[in-house]
N, C-alpha and C. Protein backbone atom coordinates (compact mmCIF):
# COMPACT_ATOMS: atom_id res chain seq x y z
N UNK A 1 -4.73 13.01 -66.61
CA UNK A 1 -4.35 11.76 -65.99
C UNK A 1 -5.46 11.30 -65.05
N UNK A 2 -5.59 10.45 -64.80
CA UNK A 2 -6.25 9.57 -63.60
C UNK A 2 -6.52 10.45 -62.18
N UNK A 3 -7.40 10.50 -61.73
CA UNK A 3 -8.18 11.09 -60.51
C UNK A 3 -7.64 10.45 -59.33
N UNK A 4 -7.82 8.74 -59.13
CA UNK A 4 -7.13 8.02 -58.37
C UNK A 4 -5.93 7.92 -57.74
N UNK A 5 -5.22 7.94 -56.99
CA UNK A 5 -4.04 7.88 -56.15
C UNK A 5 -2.97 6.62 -56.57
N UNK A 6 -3.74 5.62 -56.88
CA UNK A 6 -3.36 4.15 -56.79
C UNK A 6 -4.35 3.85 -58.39
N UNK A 7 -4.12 4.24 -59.18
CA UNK A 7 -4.37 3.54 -60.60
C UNK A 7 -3.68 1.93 -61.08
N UNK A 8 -4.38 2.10 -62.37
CA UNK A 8 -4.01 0.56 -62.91
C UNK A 8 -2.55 0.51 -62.96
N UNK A 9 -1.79 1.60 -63.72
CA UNK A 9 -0.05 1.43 -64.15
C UNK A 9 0.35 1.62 -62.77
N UNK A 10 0.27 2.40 -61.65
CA UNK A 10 0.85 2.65 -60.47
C UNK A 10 0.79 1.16 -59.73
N UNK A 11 -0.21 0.52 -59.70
CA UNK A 11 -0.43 -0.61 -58.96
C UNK A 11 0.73 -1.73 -60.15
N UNK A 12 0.25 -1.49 -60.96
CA UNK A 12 1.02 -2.71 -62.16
C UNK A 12 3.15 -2.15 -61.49
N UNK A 13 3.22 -0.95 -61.10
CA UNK A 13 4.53 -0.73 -61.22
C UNK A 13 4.95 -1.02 -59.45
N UNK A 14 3.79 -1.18 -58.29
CA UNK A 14 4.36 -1.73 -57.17
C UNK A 14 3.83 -3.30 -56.75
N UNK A 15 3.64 -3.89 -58.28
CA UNK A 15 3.48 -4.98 -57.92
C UNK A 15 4.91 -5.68 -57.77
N UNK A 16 6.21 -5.32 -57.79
CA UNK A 16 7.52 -6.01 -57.48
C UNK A 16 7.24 -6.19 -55.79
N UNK A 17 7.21 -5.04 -55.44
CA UNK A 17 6.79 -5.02 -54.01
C UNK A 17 6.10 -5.68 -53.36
N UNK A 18 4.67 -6.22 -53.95
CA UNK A 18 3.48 -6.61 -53.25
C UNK A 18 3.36 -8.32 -53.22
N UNK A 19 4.89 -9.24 -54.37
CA UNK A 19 5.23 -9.98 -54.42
C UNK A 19 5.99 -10.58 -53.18
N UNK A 20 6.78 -9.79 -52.68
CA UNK A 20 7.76 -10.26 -51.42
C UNK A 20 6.63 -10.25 -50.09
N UNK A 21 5.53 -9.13 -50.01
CA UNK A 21 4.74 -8.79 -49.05
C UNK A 21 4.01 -10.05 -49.28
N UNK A 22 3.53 -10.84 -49.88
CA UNK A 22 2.73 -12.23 -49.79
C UNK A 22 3.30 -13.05 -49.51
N UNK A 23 4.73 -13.22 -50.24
CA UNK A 23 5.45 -14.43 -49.69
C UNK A 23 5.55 -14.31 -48.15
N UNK A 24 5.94 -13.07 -47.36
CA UNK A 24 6.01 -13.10 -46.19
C UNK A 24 5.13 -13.50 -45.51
N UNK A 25 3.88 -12.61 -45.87
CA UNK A 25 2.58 -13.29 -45.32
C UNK A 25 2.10 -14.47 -44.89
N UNK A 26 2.87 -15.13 -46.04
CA UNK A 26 2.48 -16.42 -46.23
C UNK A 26 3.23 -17.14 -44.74
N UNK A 27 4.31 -16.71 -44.52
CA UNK A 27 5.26 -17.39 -43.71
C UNK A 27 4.90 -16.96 -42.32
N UNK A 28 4.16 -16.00 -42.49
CA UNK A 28 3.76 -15.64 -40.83
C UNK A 28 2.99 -16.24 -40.25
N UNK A 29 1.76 -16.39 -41.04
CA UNK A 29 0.58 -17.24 -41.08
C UNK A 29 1.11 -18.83 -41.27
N UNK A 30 2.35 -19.31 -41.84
CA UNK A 30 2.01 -21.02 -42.03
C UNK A 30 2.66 -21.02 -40.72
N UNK A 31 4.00 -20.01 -40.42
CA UNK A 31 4.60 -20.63 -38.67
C UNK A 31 3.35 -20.47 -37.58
N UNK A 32 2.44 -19.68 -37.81
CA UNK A 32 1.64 -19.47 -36.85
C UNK A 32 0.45 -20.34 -36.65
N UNK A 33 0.17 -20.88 -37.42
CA UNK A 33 -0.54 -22.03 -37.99
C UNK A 33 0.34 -23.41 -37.46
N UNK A 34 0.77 -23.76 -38.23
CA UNK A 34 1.79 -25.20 -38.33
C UNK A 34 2.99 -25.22 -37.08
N UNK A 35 3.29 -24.05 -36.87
CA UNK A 35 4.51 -24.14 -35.61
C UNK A 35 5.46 -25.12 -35.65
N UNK A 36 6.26 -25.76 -36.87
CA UNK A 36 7.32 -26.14 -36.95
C UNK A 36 7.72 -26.71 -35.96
N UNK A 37 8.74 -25.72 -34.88
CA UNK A 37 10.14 -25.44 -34.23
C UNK A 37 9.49 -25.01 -32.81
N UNK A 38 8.29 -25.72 -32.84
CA UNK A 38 7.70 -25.44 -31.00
C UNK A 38 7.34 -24.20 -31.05
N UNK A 39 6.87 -23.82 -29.38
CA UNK A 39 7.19 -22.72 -29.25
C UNK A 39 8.08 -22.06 -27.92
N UNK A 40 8.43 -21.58 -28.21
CA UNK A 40 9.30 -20.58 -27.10
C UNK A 40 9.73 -19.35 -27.12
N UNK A 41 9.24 -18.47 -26.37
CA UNK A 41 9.13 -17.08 -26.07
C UNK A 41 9.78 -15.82 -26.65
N UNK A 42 11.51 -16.82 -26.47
CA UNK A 42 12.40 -16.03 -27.45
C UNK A 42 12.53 -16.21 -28.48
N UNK A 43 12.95 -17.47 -29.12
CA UNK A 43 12.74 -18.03 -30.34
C UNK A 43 11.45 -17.69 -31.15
N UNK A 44 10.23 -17.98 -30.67
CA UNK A 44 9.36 -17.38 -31.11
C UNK A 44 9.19 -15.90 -31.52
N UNK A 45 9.57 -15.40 -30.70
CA UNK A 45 8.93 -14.14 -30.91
C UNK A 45 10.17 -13.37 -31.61
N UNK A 46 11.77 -13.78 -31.77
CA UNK A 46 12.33 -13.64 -32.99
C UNK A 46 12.22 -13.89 -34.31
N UNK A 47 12.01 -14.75 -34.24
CA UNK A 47 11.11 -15.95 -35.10
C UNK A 47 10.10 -14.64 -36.09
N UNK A 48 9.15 -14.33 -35.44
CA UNK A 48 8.13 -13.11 -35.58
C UNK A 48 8.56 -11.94 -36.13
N UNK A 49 9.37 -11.63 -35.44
CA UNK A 49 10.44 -10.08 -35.45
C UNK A 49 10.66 -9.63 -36.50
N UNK A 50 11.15 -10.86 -36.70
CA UNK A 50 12.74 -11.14 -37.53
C UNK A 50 11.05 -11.26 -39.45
N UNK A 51 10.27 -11.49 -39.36
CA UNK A 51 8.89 -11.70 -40.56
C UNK A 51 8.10 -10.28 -40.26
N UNK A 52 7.85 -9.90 -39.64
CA UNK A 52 6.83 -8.78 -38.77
C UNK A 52 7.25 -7.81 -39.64
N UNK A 53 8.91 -7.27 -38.94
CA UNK A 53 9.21 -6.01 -38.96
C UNK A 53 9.54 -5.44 -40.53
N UNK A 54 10.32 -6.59 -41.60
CA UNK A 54 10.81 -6.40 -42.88
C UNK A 54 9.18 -6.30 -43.95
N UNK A 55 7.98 -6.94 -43.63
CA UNK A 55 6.77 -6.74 -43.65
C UNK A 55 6.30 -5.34 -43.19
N UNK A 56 6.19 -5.13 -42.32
CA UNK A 56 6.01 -3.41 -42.01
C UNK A 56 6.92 -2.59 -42.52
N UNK A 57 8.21 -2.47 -42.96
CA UNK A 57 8.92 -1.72 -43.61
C UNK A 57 8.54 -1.78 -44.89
N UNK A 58 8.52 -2.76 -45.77
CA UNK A 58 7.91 -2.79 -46.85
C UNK A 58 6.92 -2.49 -47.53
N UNK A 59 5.94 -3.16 -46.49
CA UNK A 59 4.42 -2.28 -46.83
C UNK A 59 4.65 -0.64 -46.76
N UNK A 60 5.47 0.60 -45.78
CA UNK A 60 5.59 1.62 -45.62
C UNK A 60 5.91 1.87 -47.08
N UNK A 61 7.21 1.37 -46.93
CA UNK A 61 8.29 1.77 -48.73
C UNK A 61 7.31 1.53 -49.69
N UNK A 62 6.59 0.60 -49.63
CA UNK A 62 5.63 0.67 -50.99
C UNK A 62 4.64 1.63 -51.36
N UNK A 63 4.14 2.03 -49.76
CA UNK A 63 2.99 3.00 -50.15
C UNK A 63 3.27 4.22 -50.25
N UNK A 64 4.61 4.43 -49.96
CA UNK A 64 5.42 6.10 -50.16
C UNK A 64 6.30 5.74 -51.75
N UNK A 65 6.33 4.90 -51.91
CA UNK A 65 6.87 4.28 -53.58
C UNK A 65 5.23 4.74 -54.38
N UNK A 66 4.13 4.59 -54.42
CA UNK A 66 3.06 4.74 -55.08
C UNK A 66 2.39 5.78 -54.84
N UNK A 67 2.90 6.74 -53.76
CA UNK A 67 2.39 8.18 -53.92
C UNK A 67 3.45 9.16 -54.62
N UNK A 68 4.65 8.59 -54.91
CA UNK A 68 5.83 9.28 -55.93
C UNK A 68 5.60 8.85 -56.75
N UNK A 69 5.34 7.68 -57.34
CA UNK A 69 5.03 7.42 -58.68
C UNK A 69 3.66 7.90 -59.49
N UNK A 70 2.67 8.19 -58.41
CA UNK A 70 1.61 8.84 -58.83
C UNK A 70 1.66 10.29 -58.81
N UNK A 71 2.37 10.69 -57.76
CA UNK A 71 2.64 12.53 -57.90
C UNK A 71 3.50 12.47 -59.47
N UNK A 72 4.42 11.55 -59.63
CA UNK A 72 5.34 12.57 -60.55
C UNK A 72 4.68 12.18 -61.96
N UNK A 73 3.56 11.19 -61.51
CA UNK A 73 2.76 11.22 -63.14
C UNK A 73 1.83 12.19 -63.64
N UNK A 74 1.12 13.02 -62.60
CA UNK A 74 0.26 14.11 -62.29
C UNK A 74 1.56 15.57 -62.50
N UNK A 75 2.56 15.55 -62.26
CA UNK A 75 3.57 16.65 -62.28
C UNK A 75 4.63 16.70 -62.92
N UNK A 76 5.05 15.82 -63.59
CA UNK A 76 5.88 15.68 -64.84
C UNK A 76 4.98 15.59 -66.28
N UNK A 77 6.23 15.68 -67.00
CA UNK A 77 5.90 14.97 -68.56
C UNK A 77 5.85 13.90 -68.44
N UNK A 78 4.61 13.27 -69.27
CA UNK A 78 4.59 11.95 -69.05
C UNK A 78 4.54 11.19 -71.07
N UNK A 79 5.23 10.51 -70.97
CA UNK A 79 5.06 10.11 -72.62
C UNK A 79 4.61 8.58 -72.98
N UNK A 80 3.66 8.19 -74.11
CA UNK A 80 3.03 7.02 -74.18
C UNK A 80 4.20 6.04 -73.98
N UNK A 81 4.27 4.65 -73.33
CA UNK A 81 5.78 3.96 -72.90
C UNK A 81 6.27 3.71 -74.32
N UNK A 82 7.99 3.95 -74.21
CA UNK A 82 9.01 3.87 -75.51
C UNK A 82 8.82 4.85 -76.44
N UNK A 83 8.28 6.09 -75.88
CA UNK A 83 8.03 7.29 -77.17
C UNK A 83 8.67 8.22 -76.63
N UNK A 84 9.41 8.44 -75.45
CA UNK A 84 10.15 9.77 -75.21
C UNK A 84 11.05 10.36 -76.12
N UNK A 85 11.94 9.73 -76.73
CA UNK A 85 12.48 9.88 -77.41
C UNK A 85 12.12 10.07 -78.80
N UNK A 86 10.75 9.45 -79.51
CA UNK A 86 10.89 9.51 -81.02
C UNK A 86 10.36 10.89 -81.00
N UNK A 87 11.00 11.39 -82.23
CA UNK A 87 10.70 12.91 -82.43
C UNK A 87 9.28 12.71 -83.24
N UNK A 88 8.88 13.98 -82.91
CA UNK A 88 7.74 14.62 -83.24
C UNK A 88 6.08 13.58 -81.91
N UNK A 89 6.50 12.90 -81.12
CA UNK A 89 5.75 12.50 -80.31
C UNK A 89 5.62 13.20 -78.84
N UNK A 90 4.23 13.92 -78.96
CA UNK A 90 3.47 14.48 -77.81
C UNK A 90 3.42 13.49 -76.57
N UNK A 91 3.60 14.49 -75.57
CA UNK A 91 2.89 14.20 -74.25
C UNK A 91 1.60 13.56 -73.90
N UNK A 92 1.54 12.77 -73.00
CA UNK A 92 0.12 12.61 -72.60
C UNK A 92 -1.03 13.38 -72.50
N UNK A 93 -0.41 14.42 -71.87
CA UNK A 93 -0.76 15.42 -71.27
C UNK A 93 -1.46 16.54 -73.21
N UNK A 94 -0.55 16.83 -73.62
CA UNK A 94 -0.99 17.56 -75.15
C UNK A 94 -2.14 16.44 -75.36
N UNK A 95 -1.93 15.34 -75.53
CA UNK A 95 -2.83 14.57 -76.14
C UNK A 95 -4.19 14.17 -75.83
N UNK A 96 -4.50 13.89 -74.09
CA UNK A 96 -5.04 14.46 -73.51
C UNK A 96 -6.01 16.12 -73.90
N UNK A 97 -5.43 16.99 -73.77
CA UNK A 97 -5.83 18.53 -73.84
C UNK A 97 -6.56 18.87 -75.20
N UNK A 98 -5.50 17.89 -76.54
CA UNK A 98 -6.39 17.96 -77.80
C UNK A 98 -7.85 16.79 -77.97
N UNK A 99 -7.93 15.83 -77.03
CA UNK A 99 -8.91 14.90 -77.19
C UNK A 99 -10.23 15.62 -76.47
N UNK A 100 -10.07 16.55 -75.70
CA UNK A 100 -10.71 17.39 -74.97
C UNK A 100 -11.27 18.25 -75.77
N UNK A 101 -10.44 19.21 -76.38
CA UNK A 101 -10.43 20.71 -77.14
C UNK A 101 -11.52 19.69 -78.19
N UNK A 102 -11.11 18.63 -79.44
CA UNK A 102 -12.03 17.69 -80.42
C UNK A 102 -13.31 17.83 -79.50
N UNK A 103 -13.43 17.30 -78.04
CA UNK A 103 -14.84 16.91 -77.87
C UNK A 103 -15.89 18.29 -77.95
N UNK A 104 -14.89 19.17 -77.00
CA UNK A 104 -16.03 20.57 -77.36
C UNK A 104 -15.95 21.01 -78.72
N UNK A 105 -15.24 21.28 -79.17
CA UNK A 105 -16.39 21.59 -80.82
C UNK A 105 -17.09 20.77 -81.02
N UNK A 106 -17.15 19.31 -81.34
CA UNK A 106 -18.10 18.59 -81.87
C UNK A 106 -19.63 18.65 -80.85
N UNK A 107 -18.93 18.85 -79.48
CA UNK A 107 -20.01 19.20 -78.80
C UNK A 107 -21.23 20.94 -79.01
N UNK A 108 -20.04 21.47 -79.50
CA UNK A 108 -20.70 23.15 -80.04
C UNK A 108 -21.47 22.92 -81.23
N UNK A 109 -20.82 22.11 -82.28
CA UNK A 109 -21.27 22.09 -83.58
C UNK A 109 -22.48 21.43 -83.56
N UNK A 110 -22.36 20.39 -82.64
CA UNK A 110 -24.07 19.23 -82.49
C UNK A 110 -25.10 20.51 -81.87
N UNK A 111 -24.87 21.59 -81.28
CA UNK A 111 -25.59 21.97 -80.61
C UNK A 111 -26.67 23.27 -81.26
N UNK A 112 -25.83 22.99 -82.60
CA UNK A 112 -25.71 24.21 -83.49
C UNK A 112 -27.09 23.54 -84.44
């Protein structure tokens, strides 16, 4: 598998996540920018709170969401997507190990 922490499928699988984290963004930055609704101290800074804090929770959950999804791809069976089930279909991992095992002989035999 992949060396990386944060690969292409891991990133492709917390992009649900990284969708809500922009929209927010977006809203922190246009009230902070544009200021609507004035400003005032409390209002404001609920206002903030209330965008800030569901933003920092999220970003957390996501990046502990993409070190489980990357551990259990490194530590489980992993199967090409929609093949778990058909019989007689290998692991990544076998498939992997035989594309390996192919390169050294051909690498022994060239050497020969």
């Amino acid at each position: 598998m992949a060396t990386k922490t944060f690969d292409k499928d891991t990133i492709l699988d917390l992009t649900v996540n990284m969708v809500p984290l922009a929209i927010i963004l977006f809203f922190v930055v246009a009230f902070a920018v544009v200021n609507p609704f004035g400003f005032e101290s409390l209002a404001s800074g609920l206002q903030f709170s209330l965008l800030i804090a569901p933003f920092v929770l999220l970003a957390v959950l996501t990046y502990l969401s993409g070190k489980a999804i990357a551990g259990s791809e490194k530590s489980d069976t992993v199967y090409p997507p929609g093949q778990a089930t058909v019989p007689g279909v290998g692991s990544l991992h076998e498939e992997e190990a035989k594309a390996e095992a192919e390169l050294e002989e051909s690498v022994a035999a060239d050497a020969e």
